[in-house]
C-alpha atoms as a PDB file:
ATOM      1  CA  UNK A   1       6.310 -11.358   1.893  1.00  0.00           C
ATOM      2  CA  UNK A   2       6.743 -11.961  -1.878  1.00  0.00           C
ATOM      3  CA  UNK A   3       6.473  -7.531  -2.388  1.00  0.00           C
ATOM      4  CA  UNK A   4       9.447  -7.568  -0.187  1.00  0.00           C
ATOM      5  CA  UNK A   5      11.689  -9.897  -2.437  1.00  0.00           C
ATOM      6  CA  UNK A   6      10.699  -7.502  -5.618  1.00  0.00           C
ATOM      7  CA  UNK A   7      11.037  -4.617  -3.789  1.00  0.00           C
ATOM      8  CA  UNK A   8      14.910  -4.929  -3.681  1.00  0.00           C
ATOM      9  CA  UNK A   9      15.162  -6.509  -7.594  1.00  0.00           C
ATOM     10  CA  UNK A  10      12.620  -3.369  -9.056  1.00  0.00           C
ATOM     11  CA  UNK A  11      15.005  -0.943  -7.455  1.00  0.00           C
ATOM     12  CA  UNK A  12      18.083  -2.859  -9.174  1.00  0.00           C
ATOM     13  CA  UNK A  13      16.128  -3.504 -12.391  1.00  0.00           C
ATOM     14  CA  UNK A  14      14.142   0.239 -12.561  1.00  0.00           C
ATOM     15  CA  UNK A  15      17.079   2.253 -11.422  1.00  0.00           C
ATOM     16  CA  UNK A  16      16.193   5.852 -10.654  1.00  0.00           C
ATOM     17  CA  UNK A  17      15.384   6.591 -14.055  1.00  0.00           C
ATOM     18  CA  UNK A  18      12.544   4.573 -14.036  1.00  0.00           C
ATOM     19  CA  UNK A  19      10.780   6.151 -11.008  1.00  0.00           C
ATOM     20  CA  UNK A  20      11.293  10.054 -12.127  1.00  0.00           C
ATOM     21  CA  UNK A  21       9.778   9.893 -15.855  1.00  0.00           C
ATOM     22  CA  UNK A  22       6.621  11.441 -16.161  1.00  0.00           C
ATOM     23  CA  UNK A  23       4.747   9.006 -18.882  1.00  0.00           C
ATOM     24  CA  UNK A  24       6.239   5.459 -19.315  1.00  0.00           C
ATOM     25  CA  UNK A  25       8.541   4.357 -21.553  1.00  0.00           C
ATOM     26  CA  UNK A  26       7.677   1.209 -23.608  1.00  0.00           C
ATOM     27  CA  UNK A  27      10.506  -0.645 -21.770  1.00  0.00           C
ATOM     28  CA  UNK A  28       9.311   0.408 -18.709  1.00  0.00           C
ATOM     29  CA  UNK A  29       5.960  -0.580 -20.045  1.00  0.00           C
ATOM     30  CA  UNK A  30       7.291  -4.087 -20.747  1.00  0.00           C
ATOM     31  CA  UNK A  31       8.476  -3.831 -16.807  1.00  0.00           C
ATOM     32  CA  UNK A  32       5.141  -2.491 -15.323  1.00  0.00           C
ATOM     33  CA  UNK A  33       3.161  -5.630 -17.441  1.00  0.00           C
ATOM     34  CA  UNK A  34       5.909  -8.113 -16.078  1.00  0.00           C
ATOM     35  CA  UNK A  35       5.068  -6.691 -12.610  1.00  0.00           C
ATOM     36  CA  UNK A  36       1.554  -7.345 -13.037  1.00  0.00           C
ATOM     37  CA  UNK A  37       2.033 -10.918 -14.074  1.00  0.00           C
ATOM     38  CA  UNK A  38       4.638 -11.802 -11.515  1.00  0.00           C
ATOM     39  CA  UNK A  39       3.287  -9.695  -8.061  1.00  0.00           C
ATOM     40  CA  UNK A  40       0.320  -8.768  -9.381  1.00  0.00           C
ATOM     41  CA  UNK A  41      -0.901 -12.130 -10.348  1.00  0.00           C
ATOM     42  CA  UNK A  42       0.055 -13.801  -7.147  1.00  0.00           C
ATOM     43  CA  UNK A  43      -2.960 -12.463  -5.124  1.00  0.00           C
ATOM     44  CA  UNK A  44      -5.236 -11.601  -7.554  1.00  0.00           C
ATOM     45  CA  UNK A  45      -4.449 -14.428 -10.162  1.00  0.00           C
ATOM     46  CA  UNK A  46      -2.232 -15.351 -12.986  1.00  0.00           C
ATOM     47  CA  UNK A  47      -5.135 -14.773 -15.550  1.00  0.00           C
ATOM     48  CA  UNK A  48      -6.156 -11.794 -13.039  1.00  0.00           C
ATOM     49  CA  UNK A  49      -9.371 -13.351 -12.534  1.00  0.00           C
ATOM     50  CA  UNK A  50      -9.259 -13.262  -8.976  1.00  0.00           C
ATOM     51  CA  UNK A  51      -7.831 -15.275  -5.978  1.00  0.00           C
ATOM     52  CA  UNK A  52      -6.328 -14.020  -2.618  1.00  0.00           C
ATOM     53  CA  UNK A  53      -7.676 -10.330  -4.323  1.00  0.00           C
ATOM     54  CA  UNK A  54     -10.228  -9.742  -6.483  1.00  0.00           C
ATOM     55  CA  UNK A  55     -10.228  -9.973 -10.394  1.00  0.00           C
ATOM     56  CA  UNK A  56      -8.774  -7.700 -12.253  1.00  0.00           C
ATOM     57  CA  UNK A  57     -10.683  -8.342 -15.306  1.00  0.00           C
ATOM     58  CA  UNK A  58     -12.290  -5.231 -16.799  1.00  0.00           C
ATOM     59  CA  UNK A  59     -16.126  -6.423 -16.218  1.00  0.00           C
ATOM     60  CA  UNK A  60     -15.502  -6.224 -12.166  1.00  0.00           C
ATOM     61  CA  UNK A  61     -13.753  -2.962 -12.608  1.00  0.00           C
ATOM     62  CA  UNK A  62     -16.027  -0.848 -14.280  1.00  0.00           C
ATOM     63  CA  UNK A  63     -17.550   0.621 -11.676  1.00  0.00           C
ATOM     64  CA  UNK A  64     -13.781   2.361 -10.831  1.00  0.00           C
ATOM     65  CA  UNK A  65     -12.098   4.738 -13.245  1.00  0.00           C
ATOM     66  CA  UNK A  66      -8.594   4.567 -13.250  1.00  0.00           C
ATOM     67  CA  UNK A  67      -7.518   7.456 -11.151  1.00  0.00           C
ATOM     68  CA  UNK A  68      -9.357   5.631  -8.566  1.00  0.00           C
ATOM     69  CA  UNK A  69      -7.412   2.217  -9.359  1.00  0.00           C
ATOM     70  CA  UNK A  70      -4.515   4.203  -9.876  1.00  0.00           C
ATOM     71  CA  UNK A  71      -5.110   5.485  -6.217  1.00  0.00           C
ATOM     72  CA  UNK A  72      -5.365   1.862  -4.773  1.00  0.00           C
ATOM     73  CA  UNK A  73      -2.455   0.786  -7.120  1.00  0.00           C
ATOM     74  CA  UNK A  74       0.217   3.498  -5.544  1.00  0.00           C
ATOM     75  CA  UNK A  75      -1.777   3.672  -1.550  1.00  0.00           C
ATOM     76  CA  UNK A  76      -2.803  -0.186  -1.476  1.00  0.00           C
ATOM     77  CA  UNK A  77      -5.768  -1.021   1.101  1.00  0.00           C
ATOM     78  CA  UNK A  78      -5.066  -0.780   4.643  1.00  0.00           C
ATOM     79  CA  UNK A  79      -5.908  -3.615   6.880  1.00  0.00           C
ATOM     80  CA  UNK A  80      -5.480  -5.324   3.378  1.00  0.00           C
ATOM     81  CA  UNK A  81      -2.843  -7.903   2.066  1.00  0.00           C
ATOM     82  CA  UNK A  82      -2.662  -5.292  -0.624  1.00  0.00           C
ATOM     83  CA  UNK A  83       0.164  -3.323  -0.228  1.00  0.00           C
ATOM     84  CA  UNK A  84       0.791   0.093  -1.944  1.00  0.00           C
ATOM     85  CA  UNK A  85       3.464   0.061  -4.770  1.00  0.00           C
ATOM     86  CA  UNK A  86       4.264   3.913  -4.565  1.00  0.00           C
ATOM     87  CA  UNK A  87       7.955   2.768  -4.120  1.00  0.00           C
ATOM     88  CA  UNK A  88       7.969   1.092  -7.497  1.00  0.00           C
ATOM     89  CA  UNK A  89       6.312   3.473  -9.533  1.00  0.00           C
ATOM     90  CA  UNK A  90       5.090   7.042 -10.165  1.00  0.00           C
ATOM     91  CA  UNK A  91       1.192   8.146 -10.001  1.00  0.00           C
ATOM     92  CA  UNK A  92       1.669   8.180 -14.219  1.00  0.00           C
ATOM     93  CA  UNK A  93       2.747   4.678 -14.389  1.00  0.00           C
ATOM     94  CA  UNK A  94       0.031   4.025 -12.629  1.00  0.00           C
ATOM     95  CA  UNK A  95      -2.512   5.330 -14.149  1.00  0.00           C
ATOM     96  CA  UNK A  96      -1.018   3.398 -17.296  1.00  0.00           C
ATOM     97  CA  UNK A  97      -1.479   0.253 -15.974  1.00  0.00           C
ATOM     98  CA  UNK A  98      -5.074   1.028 -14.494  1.00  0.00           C
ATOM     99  CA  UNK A  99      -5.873   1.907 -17.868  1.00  0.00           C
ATOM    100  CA  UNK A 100      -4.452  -1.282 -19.503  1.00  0.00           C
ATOM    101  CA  UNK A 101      -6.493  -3.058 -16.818  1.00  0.00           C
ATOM    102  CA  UNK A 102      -9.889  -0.960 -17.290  1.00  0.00           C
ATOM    103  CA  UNK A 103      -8.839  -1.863 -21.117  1.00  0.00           C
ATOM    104  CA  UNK A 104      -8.210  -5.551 -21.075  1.00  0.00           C
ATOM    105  CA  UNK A 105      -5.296  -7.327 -20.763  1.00  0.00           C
ATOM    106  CA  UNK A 106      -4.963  -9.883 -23.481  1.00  0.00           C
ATOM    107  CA  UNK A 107      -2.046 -13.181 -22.508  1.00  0.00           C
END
């Protein structure tokens, strides 16, 4: 599966740095948005507006806050193609990026 093939070029690109820092960095920012794009985007859309999962456009979140985003973001959905991305990232990275979600990403 295409989280396999990133799994083994986040750990080269993140380096253990990137998964022990408590509050991103604005490179690893940069890296978290990229994720979202590339991985991200291939189930639920390159505009995030849905596909194999569902949009990620701020209107059908807002019935989530984003600890609970956050939650699916690191745990993924059993019985789900959405797998969890705890190996990529710490619980603060992603509550970043469920807030950048809940927020609106502009491209």
């Amino acid at each position: 599966m295409k989280y396999r093939r990133f799994a083994a070029s986040a750990i080269l690109c993140m380096g253990l740095s990137g998964l022990l820092l408590a509050a991103p960095t604005s490179e690893r920012k940069t890296e978290l948005l990229y994720l979202l794009a590339q991985d991200c985007g291939a189930c639920h859309g390159m505009r995030l507006m849905g596909g194999l999962g569902p949009s990620l456009k701020p209107d059908a979140l807002r019935q989530w806050n984003a600890e609970q985003l956050a939650q699916t973001i690191l745990n993924g959905r059993p019985g789900t193609p959405m797998p969890p991305w705890s190996p990529f990232m710490t619980r603060q990275e992603a509550l970043w990026l469920a807030q950048q979600l809940k927020e609106g990403i502009s491209r």
